[in-house]
C-alpha atoms as a PDB file:
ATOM      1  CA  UNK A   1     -47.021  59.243 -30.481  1.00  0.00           C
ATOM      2  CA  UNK A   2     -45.771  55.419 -29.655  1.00  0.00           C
ATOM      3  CA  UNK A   3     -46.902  52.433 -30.940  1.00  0.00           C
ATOM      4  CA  UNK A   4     -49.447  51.700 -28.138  1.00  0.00           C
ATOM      5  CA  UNK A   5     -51.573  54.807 -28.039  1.00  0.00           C
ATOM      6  CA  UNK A   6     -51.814  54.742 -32.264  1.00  0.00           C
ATOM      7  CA  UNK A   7     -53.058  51.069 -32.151  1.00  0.00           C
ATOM      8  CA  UNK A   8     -55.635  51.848 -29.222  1.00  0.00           C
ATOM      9  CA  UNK A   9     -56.753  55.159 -31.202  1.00  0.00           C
ATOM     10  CA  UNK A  10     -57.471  52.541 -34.220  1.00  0.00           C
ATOM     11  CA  UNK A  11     -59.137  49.750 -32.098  1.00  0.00           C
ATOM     12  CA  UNK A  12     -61.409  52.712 -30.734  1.00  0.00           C
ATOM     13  CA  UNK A  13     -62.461  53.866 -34.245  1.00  0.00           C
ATOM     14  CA  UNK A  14     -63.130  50.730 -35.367  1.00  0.00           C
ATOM     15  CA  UNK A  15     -65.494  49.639 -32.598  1.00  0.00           C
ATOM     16  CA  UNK A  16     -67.365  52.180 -32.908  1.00  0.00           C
ATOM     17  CA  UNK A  17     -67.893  52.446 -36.224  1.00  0.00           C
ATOM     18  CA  UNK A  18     -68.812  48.779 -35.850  1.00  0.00           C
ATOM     19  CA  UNK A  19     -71.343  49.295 -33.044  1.00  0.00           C
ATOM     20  CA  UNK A  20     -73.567  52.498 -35.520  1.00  0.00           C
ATOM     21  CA  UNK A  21     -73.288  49.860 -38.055  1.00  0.00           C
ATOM     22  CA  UNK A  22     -74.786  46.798 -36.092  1.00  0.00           C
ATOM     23  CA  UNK A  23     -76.232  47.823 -33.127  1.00  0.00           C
ATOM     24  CA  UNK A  24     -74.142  46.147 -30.431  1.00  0.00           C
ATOM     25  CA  UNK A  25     -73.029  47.918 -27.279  1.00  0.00           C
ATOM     26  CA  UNK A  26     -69.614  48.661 -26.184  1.00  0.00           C
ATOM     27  CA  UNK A  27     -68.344  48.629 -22.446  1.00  0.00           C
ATOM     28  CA  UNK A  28     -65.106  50.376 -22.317  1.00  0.00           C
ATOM     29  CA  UNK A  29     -62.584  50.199 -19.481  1.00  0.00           C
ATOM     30  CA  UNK A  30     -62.359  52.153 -16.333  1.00  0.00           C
ATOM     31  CA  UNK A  31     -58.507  52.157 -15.939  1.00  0.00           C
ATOM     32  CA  UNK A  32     -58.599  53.929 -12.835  1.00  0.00           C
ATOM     33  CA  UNK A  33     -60.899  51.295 -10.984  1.00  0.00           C
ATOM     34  CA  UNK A  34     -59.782  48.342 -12.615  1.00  0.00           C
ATOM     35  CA  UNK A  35     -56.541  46.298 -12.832  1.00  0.00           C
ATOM     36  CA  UNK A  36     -54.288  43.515 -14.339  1.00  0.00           C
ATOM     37  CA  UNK A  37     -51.963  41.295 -12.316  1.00  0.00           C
ATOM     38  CA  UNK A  38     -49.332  38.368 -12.617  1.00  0.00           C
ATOM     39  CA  UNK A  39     -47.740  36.007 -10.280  1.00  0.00           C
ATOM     40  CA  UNK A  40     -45.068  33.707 -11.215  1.00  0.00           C
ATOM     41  CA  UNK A  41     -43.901  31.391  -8.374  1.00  0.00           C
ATOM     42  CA  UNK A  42     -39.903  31.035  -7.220  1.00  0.00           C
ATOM     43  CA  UNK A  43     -38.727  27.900  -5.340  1.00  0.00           C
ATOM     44  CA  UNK A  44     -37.875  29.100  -1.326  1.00  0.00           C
ATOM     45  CA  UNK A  45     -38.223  32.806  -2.085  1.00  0.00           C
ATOM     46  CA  UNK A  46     -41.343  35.089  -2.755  1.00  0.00           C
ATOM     47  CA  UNK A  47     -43.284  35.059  -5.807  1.00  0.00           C
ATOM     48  CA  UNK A  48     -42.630  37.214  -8.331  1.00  0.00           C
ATOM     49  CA  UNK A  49     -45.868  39.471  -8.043  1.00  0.00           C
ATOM     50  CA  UNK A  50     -46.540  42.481 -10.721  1.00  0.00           C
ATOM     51  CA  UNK A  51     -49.452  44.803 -11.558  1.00  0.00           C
ATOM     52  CA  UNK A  52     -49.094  47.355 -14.745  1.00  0.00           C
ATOM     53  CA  UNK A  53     -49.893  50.687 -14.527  1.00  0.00           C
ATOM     54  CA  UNK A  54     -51.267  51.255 -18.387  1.00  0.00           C
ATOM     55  CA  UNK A  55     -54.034  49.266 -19.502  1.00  0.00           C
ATOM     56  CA  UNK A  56     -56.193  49.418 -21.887  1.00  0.00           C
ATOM     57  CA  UNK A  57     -59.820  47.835 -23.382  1.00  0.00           C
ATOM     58  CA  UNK A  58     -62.467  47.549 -24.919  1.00  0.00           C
ATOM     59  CA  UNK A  59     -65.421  44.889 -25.230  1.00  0.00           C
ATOM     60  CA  UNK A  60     -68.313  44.743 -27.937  1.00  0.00           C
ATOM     61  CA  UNK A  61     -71.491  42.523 -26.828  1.00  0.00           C
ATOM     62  CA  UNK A  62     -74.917  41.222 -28.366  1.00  0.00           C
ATOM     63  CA  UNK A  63     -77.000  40.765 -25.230  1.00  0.00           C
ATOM     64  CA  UNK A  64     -79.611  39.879 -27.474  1.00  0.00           C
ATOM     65  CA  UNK A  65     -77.982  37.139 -29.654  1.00  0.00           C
ATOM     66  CA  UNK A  66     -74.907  36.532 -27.324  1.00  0.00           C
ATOM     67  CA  UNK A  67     -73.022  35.652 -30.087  1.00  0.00           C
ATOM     68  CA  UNK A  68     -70.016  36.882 -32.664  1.00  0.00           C
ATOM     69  CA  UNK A  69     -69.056  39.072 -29.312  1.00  0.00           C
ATOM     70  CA  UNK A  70     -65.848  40.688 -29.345  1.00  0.00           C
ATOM     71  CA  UNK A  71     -63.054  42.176 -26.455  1.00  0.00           C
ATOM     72  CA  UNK A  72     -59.611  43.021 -26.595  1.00  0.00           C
ATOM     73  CA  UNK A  73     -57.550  44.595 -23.418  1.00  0.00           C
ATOM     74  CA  UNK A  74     -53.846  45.290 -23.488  1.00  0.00           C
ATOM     75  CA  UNK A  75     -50.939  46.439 -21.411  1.00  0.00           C
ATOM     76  CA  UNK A  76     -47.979  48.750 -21.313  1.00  0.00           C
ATOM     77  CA  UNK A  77     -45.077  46.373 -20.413  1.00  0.00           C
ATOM     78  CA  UNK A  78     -42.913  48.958 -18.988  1.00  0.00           C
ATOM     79  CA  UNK A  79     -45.472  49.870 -16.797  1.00  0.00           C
ATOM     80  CA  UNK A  80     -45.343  47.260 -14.385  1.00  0.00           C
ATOM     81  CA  UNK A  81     -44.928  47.892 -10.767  1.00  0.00           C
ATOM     82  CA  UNK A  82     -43.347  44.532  -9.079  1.00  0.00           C
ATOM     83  CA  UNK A  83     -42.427  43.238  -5.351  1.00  0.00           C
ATOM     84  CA  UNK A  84     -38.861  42.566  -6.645  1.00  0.00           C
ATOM     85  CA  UNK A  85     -38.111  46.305  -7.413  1.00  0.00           C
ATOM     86  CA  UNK A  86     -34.519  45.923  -8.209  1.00  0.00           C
ATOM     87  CA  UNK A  87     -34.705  43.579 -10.889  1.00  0.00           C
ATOM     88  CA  UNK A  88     -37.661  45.477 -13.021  1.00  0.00           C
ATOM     89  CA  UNK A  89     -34.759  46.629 -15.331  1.00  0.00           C
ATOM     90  CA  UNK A  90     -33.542  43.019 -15.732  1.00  0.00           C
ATOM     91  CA  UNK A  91     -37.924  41.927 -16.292  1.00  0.00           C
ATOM     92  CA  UNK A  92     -37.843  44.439 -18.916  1.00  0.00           C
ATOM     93  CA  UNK A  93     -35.047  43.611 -20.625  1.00  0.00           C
ATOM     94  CA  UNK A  94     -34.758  41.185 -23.839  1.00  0.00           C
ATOM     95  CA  UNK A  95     -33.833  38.124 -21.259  1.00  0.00           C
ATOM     96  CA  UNK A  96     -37.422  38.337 -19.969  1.00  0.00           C
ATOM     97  CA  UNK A  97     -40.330  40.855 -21.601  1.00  0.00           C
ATOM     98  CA  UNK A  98     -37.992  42.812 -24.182  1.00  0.00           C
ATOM     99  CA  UNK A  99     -40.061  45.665 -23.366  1.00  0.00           C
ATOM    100  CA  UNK A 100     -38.473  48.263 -25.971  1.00  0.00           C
ATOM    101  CA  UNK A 101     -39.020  45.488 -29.109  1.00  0.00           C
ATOM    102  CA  UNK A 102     -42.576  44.331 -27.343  1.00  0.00           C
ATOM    103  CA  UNK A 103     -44.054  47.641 -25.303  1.00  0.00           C
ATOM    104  CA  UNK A 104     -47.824  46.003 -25.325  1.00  0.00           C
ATOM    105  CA  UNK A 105     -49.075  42.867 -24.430  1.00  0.00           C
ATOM    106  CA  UNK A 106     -52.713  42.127 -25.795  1.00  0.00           C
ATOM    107  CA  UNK A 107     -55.757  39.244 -24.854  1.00  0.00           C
ATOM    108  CA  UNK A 108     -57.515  39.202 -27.771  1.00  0.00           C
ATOM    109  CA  UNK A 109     -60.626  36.630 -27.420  1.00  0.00           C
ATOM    110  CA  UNK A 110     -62.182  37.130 -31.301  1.00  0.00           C
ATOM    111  CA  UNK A 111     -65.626  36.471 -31.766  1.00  0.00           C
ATOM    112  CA  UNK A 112     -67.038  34.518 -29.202  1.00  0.00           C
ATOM    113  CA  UNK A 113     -70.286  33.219 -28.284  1.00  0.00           C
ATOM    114  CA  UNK A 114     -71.451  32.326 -24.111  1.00  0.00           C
ATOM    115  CA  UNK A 115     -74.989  31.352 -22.607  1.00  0.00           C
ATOM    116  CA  UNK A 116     -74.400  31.785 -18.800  1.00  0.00           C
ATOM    117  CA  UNK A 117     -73.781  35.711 -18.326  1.00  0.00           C
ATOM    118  CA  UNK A 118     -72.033  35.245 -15.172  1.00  0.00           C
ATOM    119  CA  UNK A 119     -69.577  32.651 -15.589  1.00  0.00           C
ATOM    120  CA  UNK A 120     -67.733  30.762 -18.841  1.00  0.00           C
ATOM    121  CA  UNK A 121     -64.745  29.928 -19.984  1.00  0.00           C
ATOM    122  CA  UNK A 122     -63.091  30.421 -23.431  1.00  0.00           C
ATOM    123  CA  UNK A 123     -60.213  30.300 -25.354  1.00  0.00           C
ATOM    124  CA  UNK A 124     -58.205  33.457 -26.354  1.00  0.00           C
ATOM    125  CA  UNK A 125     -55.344  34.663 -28.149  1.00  0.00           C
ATOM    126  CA  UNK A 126     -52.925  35.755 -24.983  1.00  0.00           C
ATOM    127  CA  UNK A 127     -49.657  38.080 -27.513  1.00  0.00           C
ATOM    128  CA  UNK A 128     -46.629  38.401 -25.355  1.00  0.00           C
ATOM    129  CA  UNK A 129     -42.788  39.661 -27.188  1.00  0.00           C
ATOM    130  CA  UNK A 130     -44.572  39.369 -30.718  1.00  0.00           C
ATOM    131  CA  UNK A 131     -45.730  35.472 -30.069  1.00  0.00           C
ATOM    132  CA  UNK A 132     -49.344  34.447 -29.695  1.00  0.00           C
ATOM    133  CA  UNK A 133     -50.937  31.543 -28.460  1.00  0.00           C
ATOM    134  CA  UNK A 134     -54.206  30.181 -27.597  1.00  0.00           C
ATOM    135  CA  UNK A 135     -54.452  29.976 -23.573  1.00  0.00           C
ATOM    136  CA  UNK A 136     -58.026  29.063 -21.752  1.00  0.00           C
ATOM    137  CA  UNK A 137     -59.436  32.250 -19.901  1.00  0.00           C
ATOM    138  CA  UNK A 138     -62.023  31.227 -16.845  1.00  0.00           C
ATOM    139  CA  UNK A 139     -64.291  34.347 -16.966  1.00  0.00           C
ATOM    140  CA  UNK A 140     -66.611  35.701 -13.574  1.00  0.00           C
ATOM    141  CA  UNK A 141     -68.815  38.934 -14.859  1.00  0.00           C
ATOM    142  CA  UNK A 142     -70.653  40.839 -11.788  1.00  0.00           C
ATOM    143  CA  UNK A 143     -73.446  43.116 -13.279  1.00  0.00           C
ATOM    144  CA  UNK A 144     -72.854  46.116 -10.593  1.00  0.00           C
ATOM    145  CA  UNK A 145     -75.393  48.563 -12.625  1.00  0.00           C
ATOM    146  CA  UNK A 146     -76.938  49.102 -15.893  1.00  0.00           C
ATOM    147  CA  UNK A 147     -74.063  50.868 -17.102  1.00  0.00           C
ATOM    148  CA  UNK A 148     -71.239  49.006 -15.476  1.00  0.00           C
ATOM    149  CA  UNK A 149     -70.034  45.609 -15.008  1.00  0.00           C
ATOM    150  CA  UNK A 150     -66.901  44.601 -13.407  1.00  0.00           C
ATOM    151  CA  UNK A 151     -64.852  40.858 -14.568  1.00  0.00           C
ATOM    152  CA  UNK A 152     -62.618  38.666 -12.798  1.00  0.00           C
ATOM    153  CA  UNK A 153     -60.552  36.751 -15.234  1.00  0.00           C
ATOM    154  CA  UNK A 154     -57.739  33.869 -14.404  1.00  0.00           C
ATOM    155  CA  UNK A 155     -55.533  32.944 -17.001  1.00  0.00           C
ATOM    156  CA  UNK A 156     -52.547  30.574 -16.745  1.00  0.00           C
ATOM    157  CA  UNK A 157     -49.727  30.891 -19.172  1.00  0.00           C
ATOM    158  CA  UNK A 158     -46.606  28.952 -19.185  1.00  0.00           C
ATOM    159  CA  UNK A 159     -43.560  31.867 -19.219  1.00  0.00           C
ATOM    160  CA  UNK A 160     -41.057  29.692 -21.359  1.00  0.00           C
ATOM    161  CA  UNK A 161     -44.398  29.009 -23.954  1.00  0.00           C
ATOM    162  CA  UNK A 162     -43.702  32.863 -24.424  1.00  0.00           C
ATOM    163  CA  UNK A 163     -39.628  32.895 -23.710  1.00  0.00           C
ATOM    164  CA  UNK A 164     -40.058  34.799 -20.954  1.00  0.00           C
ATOM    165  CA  UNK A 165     -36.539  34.049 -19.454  1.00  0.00           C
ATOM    166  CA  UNK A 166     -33.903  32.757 -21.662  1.00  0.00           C
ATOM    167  CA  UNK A 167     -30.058  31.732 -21.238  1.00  0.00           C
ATOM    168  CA  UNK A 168     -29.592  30.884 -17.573  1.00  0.00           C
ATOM    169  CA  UNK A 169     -33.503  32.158 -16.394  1.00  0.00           C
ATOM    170  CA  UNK A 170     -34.618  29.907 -19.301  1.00  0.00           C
ATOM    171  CA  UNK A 171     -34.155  27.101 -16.432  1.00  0.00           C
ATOM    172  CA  UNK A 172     -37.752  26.161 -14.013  1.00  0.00           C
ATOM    173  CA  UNK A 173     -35.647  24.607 -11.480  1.00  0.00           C
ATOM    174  CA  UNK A 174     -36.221  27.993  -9.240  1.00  0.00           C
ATOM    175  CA  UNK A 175     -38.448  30.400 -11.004  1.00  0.00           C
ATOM    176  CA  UNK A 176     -41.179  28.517 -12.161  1.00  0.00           C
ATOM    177  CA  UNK A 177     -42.869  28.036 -15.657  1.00  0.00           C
ATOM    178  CA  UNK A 178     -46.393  28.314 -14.816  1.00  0.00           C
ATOM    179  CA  UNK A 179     -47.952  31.895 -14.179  1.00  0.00           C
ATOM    180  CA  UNK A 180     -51.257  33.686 -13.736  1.00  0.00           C
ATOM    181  CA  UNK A 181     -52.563  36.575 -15.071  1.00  0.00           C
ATOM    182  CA  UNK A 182     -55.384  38.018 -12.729  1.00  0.00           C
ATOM    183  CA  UNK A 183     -57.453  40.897 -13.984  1.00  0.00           C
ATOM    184  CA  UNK A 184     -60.219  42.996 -11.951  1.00  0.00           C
ATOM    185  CA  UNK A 185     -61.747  44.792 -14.758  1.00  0.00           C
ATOM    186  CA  UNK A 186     -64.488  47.759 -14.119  1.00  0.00           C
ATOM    187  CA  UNK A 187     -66.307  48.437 -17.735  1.00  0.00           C
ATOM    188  CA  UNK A 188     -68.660  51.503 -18.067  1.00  0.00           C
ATOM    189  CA  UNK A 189     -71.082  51.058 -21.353  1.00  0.00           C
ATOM    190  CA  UNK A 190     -70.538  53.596 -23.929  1.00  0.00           C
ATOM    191  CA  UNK A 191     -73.068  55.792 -25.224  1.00  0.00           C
END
């Protein structure tokens, strides 16, 4: 069993142990319906566009309170399906993701508190090839039923922040250091 499905196993238990302990509710993620994006622009060519395959999450909420909230989502590297097909083995490699020594990378926001339930913004942890940093996360939540909500997320992140491209793609002068992470996440509420 890798890495990724041991540490999702363990982020499962925890939550809900958490939520029979305190009463919150947890909306877990429909990874069939939903999905996570990136786009990373190149001077006079095509932007590099990706969606992964594996992804993973979880998010514990207070409706009552709305505060000390909690969600964490996370994706398998080497699952990534990209626009610029022959160079996915040069993405994953250690010049770019170094997807064997990082397979996951996680948003983590911590506890977090929000008033509007539609739209905020935060701060969260974004991990990418073992290095975290804080990165602002503009946050849309669409209430589609009582037991499922889908969120639209935009989060910039700057690729050399995270050495995404080193030696000669360490340069900006064509692909750019500036990217987006776009998620479209459907989460069903847990019994």
């Amino acid at each position: 069993m890798n890495f990724f499905f041991i540490f999702l196993f363990f982020l499962t238990i925890n939550f809900s142990l958490s939520t029979k302990v305190i009463s919150k509710e947890s909306w877990l993620l429909d990874k069939n319906l939903s999905s996570i994006e990136f786009e990373l622009p190149v001077l006079f060519a095509n932007n590099v566009q990706g969606k992964f395959e594996e992804i993973n999450g979880i998010i514990e909420i207070d409706l009552a309170n709305k505060e000390n909230n909690k969600a964490i989502f996370s994706v398998k590297i080497n699952s990534i399906n990209m626009n610029y097909k022959k160079y996915k083995n040069l993405l994953l490699s250690d010049i770019f993701f170094d997807s064997y020594n990082f397979p996951v990378a996680l948003v983590d926001t911590k506890k977090f508190s929000y008033k509007n339930e539609n739209e905020f913004s935060l701060e969260v942890e974004l991990t990418i090839k073992g290095k975290t940093e804080i990165v602002p996360l503009d946050i849309e939540i669409i209430h589609l039923a009582n037991e499922l909500i889908q969120i639209k997320t935009d989060l910039d992140f700057s690729r050399t922040l995270f050495n995404i491209g080193t030696g000669k793609w360490k340069s900006t002068a064509i692909l750019k250091d500036k990217g987006v992470i776009k998620t479209n996440l459907f989460l069903f509420k847990q019994e």
